[in-house]
N, C-alpha and C. Protein backbone atom coordinates (compact mmCIF):
# COMPACT_ATOMS: atom_id res chain seq x y z
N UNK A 1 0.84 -1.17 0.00
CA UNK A 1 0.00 0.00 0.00
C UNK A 1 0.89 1.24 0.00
N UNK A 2 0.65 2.00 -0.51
CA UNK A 2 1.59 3.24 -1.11
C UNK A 2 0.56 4.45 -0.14
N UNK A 3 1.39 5.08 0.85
CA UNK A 3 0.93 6.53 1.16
C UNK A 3 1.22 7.60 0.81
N UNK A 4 -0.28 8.79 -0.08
CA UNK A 4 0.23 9.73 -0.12
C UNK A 4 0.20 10.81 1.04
N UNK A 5 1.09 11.56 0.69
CA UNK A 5 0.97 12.90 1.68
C UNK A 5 0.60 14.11 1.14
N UNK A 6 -0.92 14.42 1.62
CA UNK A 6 -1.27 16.18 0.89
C UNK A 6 -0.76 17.06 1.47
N UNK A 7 -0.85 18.47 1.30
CA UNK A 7 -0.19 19.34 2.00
C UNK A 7 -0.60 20.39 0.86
N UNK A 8 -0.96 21.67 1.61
CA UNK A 8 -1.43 22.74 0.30
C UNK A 8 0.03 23.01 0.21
N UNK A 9 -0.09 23.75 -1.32
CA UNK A 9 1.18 23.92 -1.92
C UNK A 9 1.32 25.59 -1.52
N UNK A 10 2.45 25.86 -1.80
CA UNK A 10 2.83 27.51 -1.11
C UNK A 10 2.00 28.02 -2.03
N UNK A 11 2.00 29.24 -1.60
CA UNK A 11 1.55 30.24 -2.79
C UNK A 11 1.69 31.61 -1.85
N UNK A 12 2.16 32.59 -3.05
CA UNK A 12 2.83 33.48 -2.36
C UNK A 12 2.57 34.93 -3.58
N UNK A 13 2.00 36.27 -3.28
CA UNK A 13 2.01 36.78 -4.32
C UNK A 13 2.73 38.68 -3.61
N UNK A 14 3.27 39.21 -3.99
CA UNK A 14 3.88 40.28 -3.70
C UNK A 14 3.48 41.95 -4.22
N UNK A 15 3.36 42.98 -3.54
CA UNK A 15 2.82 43.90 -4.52
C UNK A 15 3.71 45.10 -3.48
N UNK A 16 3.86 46.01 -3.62
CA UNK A 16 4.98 47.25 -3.67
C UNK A 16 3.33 48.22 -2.76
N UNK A 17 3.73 48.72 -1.89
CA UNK A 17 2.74 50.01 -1.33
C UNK A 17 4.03 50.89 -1.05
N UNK A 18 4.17 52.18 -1.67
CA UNK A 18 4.96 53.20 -1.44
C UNK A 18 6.21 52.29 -1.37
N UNK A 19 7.25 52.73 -0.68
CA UNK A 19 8.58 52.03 -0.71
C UNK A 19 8.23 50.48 0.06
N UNK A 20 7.22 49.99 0.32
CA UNK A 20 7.87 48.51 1.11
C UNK A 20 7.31 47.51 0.20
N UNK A 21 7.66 46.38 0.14
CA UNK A 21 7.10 44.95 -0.35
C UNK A 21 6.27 44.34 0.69
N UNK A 22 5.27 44.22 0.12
CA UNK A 22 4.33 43.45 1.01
C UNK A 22 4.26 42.14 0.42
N UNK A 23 4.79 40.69 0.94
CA UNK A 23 4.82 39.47 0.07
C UNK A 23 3.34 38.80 1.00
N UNK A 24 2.91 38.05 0.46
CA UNK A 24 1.02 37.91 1.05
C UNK A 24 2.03 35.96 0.97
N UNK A 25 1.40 35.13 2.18
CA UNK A 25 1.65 33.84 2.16
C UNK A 25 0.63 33.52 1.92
N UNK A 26 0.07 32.30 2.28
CA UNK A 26 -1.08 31.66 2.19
C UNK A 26 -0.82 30.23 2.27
N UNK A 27 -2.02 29.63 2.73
CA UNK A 27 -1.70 28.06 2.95
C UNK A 27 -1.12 27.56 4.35
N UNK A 28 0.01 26.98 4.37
CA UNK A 28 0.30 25.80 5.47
C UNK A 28 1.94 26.41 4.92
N UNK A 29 2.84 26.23 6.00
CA UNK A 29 4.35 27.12 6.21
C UNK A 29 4.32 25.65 7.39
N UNK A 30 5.26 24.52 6.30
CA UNK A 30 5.48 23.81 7.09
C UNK A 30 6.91 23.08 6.23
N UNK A 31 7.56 21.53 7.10
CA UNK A 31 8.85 21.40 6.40
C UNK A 31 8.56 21.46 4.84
N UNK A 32 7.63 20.85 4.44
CA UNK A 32 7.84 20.91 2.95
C UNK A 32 7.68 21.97 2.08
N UNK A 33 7.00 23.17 2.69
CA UNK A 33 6.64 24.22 1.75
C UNK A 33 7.66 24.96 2.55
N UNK A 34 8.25 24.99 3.67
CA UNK A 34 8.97 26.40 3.64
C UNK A 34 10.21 26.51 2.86
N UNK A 35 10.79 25.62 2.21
CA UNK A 35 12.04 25.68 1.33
C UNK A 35 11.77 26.56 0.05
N UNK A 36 10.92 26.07 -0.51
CA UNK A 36 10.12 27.17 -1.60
C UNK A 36 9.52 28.27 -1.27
N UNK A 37 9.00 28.83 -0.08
CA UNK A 37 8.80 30.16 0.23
C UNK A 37 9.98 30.77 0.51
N UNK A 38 11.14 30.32 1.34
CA UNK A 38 12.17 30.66 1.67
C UNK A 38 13.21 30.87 0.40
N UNK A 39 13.06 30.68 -0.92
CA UNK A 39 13.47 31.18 -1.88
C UNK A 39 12.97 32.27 -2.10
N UNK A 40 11.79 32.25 -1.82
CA UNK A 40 10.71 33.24 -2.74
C UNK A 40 11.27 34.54 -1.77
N UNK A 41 11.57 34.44 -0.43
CA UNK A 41 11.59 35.47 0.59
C UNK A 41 13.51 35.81 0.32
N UNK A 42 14.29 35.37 0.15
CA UNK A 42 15.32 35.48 -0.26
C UNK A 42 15.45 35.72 -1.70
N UNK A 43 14.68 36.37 -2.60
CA UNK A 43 14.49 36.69 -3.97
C UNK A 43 14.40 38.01 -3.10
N UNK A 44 12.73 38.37 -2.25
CA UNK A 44 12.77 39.50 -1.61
C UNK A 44 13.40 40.45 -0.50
N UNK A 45 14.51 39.37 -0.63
CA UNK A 45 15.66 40.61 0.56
C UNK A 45 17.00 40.75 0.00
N UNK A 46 16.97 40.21 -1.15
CA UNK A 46 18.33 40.45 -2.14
C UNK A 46 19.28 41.65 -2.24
N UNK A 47 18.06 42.54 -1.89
CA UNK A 47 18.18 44.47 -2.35
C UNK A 47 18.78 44.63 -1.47
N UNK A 48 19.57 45.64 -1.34
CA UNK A 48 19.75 46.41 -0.51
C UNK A 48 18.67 47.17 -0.06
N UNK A 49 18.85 47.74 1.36
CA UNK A 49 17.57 47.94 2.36
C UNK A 49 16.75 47.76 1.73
N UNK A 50 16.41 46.48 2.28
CA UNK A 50 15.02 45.85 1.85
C UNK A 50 14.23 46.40 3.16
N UNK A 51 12.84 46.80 2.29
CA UNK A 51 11.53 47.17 3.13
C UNK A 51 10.47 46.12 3.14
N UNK A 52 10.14 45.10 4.01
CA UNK A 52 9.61 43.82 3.74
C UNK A 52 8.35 44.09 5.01
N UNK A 53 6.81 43.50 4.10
CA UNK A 53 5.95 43.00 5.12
C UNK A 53 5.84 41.82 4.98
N UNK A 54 5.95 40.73 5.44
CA UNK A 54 5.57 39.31 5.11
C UNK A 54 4.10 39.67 5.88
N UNK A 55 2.90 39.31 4.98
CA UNK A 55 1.23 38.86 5.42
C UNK A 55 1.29 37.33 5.37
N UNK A 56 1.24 37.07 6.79
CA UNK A 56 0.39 35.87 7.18
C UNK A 56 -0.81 35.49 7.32
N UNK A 57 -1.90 36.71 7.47
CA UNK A 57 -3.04 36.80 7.60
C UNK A 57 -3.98 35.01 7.19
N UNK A 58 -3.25 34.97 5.75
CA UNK A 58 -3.88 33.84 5.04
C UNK A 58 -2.95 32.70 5.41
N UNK A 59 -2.29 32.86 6.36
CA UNK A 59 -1.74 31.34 6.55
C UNK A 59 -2.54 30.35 7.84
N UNK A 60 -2.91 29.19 7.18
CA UNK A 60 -3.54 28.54 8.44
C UNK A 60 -2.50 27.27 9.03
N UNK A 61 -1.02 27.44 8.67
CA UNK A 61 -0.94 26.74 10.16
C UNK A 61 0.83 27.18 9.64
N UNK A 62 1.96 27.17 10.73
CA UNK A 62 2.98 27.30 10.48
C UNK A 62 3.65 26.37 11.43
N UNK A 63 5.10 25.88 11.54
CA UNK A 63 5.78 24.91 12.35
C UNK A 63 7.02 25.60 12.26
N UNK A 64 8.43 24.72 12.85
CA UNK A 64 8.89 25.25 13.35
C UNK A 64 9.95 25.80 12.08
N UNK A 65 9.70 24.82 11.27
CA UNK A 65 10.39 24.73 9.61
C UNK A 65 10.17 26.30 9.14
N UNK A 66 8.79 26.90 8.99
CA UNK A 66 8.57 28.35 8.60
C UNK A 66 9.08 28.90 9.98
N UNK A 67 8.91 29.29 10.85
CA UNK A 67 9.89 30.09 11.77
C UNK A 67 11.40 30.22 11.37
N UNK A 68 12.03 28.93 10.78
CA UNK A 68 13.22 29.11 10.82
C UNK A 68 13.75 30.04 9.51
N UNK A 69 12.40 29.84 8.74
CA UNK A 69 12.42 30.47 7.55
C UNK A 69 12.42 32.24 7.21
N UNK A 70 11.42 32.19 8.40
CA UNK A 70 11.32 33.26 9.17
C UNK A 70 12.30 34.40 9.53
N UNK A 71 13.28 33.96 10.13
CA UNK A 71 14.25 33.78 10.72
C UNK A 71 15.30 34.48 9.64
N UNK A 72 15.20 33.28 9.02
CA UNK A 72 16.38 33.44 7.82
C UNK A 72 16.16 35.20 7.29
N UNK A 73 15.17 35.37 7.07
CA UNK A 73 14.74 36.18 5.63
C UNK A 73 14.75 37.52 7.27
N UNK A 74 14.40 37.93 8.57
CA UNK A 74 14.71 38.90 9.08
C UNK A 74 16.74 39.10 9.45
N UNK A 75 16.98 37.84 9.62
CA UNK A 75 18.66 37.77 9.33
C UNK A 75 19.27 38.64 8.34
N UNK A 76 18.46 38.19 7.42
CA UNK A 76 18.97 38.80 5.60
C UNK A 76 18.68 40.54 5.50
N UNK A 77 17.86 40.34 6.39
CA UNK A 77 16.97 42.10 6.13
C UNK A 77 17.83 42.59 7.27
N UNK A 78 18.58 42.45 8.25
CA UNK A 78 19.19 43.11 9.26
C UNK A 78 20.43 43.31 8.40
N UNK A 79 21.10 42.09 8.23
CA UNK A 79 22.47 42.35 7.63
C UNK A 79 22.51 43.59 6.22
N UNK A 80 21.22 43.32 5.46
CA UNK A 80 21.26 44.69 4.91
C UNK A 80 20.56 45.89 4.82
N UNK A 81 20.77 46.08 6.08
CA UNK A 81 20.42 47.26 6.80
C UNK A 81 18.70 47.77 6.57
N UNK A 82 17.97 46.71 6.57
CA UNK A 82 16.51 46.85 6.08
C UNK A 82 15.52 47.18 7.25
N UNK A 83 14.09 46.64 7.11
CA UNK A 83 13.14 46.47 7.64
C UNK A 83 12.32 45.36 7.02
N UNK A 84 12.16 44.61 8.41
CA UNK A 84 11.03 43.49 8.07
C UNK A 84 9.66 43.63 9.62
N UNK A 85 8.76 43.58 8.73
CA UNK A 85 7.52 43.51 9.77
C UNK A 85 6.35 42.40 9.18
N UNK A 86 6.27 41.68 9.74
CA UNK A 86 5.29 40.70 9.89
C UNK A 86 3.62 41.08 10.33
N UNK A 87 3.22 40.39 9.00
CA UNK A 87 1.82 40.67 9.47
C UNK A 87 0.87 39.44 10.00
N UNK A 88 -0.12 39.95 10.82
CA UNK A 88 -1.04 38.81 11.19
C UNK A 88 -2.08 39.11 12.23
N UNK A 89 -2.84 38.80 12.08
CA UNK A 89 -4.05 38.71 13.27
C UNK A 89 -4.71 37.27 13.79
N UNK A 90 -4.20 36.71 13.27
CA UNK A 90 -4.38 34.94 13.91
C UNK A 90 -3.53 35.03 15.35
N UNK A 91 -4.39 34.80 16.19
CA UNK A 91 -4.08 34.37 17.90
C UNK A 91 -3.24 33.07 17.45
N UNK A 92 -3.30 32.47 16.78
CA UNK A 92 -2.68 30.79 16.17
C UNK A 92 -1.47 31.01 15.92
N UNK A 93 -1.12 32.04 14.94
CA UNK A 93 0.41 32.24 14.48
C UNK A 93 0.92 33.24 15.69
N UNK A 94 0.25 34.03 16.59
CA UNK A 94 0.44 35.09 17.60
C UNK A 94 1.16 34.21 18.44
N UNK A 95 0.38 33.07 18.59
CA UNK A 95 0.81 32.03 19.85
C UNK A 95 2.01 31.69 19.47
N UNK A 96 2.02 30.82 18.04
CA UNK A 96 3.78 30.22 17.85
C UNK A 96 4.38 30.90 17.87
N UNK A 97 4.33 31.96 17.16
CA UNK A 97 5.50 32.99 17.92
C UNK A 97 5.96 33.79 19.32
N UNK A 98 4.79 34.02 19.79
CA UNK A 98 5.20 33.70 21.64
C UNK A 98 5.68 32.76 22.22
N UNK A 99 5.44 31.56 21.55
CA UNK A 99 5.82 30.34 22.36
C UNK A 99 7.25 29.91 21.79
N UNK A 100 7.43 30.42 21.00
CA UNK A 100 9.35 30.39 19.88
C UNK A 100 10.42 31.46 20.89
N UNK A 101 9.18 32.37 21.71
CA UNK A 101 10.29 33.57 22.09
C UNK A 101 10.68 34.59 20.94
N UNK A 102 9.80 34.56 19.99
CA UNK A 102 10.06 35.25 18.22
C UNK A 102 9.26 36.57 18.63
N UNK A 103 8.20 37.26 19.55
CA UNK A 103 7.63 38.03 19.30
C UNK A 103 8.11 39.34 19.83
N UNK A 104 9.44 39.36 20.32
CA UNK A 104 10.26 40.56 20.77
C UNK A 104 11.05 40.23 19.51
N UNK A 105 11.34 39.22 18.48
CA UNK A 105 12.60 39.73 17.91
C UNK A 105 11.80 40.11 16.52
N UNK A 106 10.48 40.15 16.23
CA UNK A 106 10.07 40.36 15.13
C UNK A 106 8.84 41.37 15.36
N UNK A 107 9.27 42.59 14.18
CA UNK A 107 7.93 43.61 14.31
C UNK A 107 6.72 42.94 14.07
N UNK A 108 5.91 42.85 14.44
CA UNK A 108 3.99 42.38 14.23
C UNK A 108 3.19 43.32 14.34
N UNK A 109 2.57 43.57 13.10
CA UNK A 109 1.41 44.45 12.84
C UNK A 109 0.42 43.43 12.63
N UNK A 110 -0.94 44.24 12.86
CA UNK A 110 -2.07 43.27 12.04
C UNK A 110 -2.84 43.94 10.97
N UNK A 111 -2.23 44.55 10.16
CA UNK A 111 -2.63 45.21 9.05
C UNK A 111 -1.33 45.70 8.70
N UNK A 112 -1.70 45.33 6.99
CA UNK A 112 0.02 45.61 6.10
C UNK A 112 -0.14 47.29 6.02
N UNK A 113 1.26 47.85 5.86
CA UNK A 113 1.11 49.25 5.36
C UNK A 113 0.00 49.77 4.64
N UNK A 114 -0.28 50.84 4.53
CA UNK A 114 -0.73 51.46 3.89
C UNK A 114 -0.30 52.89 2.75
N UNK A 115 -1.12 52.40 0.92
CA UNK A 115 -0.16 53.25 0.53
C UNK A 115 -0.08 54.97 0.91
């Protein structure tokens, strides 16, 4: 008997308000999809001072795989001299990141910029 494994696939779409990137997630930010978002988010901190919102809003579940991903892509935005702020209003993703110790090292808004 052969098991498959579903898992929504990333999907990720990006749009510019005044100077910042707002990249929108969506889906499940788990081991298998965060390698491919984590490109997609390292495409978006390439620049110099990068101005980054990652929206989680649409993500329904994350682990520890997207945190680290997480991680990576505010690393990338410090070293070049950027800004990253995280968006979200899910108590769900509020929690993993309280419970990581992530919510002092990462800005959280619950609404992306405005242009």
């Amino acid at each position: 008997m052969v098991e498959t494994l579903i898992t929504s696939a990333p999907r990720h779409t990006e749009r510019a308000v005044g100077g910042t990137t707002v990249g929108e997630l969506r889906g499940e930010i788990d081991i298998l999809t965060a390698p491919p978002i984590g490109t997609y988010l390292d495409d978006l901190t390439a620049v110099a001072l990068p101005d980054l919102a990652v929206d989680l809003r649409a993500v329904s579940f994350i682990d520890c795989a997207g945190l680290g991903m997480l991680c990576r892509a505010r690393n990338r935005v410090v070293q070049r001299q950027g800004r990253l702020r995280l968006v979200s209003d899910s108590t769900h993703i509020l929690r993993v990141l309280s419970g990581a110790g992530l919510d002092g090292v990462f800005e959280i808004h619950d609404r992306p910029p405005k242009p």
